[in-house]
C-alpha atoms as a PDB file:
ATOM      1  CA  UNK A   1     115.457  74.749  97.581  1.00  0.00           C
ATOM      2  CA  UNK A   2     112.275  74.032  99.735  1.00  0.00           C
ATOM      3  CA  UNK A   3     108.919  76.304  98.859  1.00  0.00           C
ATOM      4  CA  UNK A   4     108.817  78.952 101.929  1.00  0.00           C
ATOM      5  CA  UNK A   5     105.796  78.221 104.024  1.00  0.00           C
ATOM      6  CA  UNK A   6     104.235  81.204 105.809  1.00  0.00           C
ATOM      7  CA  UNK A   7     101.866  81.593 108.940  1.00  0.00           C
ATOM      8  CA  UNK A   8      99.034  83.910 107.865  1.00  0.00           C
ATOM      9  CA  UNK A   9      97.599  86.760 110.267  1.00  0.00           C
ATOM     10  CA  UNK A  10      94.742  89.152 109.665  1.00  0.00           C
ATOM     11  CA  UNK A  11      95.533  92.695 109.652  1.00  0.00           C
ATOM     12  CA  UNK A  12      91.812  93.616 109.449  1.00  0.00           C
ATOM     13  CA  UNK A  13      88.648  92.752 107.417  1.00  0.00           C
ATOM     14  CA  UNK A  14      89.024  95.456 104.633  1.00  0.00           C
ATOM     15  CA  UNK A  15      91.643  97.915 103.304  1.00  0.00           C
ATOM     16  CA  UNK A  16      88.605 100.573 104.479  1.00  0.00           C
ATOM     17  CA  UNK A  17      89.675  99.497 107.957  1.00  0.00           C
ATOM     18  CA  UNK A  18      93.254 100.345 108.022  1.00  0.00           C
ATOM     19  CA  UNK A  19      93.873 103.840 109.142  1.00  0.00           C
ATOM     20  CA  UNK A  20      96.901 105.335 107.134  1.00  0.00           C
ATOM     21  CA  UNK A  21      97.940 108.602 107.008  1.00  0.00           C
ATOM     22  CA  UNK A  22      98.242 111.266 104.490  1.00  0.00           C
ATOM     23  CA  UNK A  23     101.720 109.331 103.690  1.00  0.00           C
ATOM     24  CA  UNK A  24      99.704 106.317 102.599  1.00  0.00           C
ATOM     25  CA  UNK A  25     102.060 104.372 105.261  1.00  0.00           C
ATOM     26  CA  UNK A  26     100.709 103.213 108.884  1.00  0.00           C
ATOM     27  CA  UNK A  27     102.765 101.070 111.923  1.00  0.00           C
ATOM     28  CA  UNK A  28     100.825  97.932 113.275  1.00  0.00           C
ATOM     29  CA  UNK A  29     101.812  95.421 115.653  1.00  0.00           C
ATOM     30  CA  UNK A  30     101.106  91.934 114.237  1.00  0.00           C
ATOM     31  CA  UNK A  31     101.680  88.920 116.606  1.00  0.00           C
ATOM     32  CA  UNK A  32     103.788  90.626 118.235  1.00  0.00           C
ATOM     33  CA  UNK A  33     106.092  91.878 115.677  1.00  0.00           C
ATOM     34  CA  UNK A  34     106.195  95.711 114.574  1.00  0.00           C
ATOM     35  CA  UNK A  35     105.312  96.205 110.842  1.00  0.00           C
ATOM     36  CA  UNK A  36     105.071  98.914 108.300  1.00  0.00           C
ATOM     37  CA  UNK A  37     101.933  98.661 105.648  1.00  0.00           C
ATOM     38  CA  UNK A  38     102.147 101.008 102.557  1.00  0.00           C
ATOM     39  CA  UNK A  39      99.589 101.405  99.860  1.00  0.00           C
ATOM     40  CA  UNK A  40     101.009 102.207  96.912  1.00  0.00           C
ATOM     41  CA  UNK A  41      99.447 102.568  93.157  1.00  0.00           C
ATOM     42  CA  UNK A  42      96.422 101.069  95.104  1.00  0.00           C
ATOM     43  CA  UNK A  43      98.232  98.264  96.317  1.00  0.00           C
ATOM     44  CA  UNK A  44      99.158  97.036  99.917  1.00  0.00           C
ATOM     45  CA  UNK A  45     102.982  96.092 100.711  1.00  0.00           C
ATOM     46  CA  UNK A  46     103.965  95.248 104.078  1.00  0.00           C
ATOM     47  CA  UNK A  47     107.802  95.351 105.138  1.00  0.00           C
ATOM     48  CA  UNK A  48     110.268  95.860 108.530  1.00  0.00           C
ATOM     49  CA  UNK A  49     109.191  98.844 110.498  1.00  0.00           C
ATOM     50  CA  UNK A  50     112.677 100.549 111.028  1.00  0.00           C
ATOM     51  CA  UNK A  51     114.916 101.134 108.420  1.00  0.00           C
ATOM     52  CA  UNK A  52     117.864  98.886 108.226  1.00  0.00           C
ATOM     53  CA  UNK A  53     120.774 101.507 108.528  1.00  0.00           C
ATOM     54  CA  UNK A  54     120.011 103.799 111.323  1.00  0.00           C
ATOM     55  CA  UNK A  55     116.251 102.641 112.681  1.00  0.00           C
ATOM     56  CA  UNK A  56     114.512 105.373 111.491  1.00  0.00           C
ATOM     57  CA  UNK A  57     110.839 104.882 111.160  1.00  0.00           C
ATOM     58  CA  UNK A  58     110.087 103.821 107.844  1.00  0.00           C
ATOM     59  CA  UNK A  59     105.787 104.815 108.645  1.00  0.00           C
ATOM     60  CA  UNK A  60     106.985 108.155 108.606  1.00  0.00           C
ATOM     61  CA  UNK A  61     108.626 107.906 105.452  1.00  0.00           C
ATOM     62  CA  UNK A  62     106.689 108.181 102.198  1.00  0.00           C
ATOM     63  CA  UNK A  63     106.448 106.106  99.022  1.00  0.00           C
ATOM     64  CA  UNK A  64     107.429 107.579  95.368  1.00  0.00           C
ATOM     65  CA  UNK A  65     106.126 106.913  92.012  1.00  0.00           C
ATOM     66  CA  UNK A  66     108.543 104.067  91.734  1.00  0.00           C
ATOM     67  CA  UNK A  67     107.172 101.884  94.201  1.00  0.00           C
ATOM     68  CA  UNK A  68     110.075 102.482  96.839  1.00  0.00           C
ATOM     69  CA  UNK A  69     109.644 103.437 100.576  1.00  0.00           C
ATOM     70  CA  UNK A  70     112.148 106.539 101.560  1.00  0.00           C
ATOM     71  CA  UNK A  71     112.843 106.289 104.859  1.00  0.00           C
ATOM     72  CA  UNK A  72     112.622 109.697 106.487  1.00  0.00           C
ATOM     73  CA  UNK A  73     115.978 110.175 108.644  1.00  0.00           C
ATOM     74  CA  UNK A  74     118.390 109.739 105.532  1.00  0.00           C
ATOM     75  CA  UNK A  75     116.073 109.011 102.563  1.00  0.00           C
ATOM     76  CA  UNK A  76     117.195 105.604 102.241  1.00  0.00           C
ATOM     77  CA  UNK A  77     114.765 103.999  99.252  1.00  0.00           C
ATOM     78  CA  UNK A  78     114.019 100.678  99.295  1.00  0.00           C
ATOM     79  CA  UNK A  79     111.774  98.217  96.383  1.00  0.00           C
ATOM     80  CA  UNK A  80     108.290  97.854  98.357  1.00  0.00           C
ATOM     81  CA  UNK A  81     107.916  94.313  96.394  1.00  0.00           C
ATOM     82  CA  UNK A  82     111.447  92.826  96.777  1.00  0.00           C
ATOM     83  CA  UNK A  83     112.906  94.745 100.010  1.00  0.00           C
ATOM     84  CA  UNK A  84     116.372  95.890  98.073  1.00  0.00           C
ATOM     85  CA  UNK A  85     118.096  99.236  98.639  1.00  0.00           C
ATOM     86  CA  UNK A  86     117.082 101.341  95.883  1.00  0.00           C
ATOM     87  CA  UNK A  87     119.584 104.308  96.554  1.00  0.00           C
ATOM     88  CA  UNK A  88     122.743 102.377  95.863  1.00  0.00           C
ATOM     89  CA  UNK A  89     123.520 102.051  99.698  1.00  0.00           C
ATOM     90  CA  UNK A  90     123.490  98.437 100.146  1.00  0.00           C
ATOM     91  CA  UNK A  91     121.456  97.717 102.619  1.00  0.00           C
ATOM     92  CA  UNK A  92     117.717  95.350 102.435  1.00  0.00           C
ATOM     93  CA  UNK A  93     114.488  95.596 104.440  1.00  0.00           C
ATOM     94  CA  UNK A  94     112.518  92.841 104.986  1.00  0.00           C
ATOM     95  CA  UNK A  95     109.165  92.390 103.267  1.00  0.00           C
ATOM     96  CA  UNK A  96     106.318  90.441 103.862  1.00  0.00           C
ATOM     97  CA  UNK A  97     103.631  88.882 101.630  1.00  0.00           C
ATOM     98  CA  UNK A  98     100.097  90.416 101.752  1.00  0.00           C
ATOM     99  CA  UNK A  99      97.092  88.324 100.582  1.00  0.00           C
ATOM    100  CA  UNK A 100      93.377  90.122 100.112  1.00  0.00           C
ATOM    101  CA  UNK A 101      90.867  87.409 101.165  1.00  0.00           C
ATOM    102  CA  UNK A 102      87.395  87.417 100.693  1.00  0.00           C
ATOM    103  CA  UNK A 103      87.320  87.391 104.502  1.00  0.00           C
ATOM    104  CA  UNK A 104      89.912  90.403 104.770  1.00  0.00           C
ATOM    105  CA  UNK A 105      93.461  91.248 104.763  1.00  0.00           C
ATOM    106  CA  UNK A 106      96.368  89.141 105.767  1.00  0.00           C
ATOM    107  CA  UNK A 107     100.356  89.376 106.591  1.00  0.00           C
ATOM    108  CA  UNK A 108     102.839  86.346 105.989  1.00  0.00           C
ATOM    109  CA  UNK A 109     105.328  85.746 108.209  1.00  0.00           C
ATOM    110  CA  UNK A 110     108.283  82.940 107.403  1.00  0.00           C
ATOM    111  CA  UNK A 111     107.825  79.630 108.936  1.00  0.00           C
ATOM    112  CA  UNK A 112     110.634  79.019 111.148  1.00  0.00           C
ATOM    113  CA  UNK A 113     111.285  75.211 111.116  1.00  0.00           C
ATOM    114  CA  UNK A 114     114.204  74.438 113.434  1.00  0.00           C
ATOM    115  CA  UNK A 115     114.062  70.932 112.863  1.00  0.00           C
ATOM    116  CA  UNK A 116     113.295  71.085 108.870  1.00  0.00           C
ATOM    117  CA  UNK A 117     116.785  69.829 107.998  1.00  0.00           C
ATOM    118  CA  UNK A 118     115.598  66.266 109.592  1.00  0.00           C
ATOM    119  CA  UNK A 119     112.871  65.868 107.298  1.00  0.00           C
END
């Protein structure tokens, strides 16, 4: 199976910059697409901003000591690093890779390669 290739976007030039609330979870837009950030045990996670069983949103949630983000209609948990239902439900939210530059903060998204099968 071919490495996954990402496109790289800054979020902003320091965690300093990012203005979460009290939840430790904030909603950005990046290119276009509507993310969730969590810091959690001092690190950043980035994943799908709606939960993936009824669309609640997961920046209104809260993280636990277990590194899972509850989303706050049905408290759905999900893994922060890998994206899998925690609860036992069966359902997956995305996640995205976060890098911490020297030059700030950035958000992977998947390379989507149409054509890569010609290759």
């Amino acid at each position: 199976m071919a490495e996954k290739k990402y496109n790289w976007y800054k979020v902003a030039n320091s965690l300093a910059e990012i203005d979460f609330s009290a939840n430790n979870l904030v909603q950005l837009t990046v290119n276009g697409k509507q993310i969730c950030l969590a810091l959690n045990n001092s690190k950043l996670f980035a994943c799908a901003s709606k939960c993936p069983h009824a669309g609640g949103a997961m920046a209104a949630g809260y993280t636990d000591t277990a590194g899972n983000i509850v989303c706050p209609l049905h408290r759905y948990k999900f893994s922060l690093q890998t994206g899998r239902n925690t609860s036992g439900e069966g359902y997956y939210l995305k996640t995205y890779p976060m890098q911490q530059r020297d030059d700030g903060i950035y958000i992977g998204f998947e390379e989507i390669n149409l054509f890569g099968w010609l290759k």
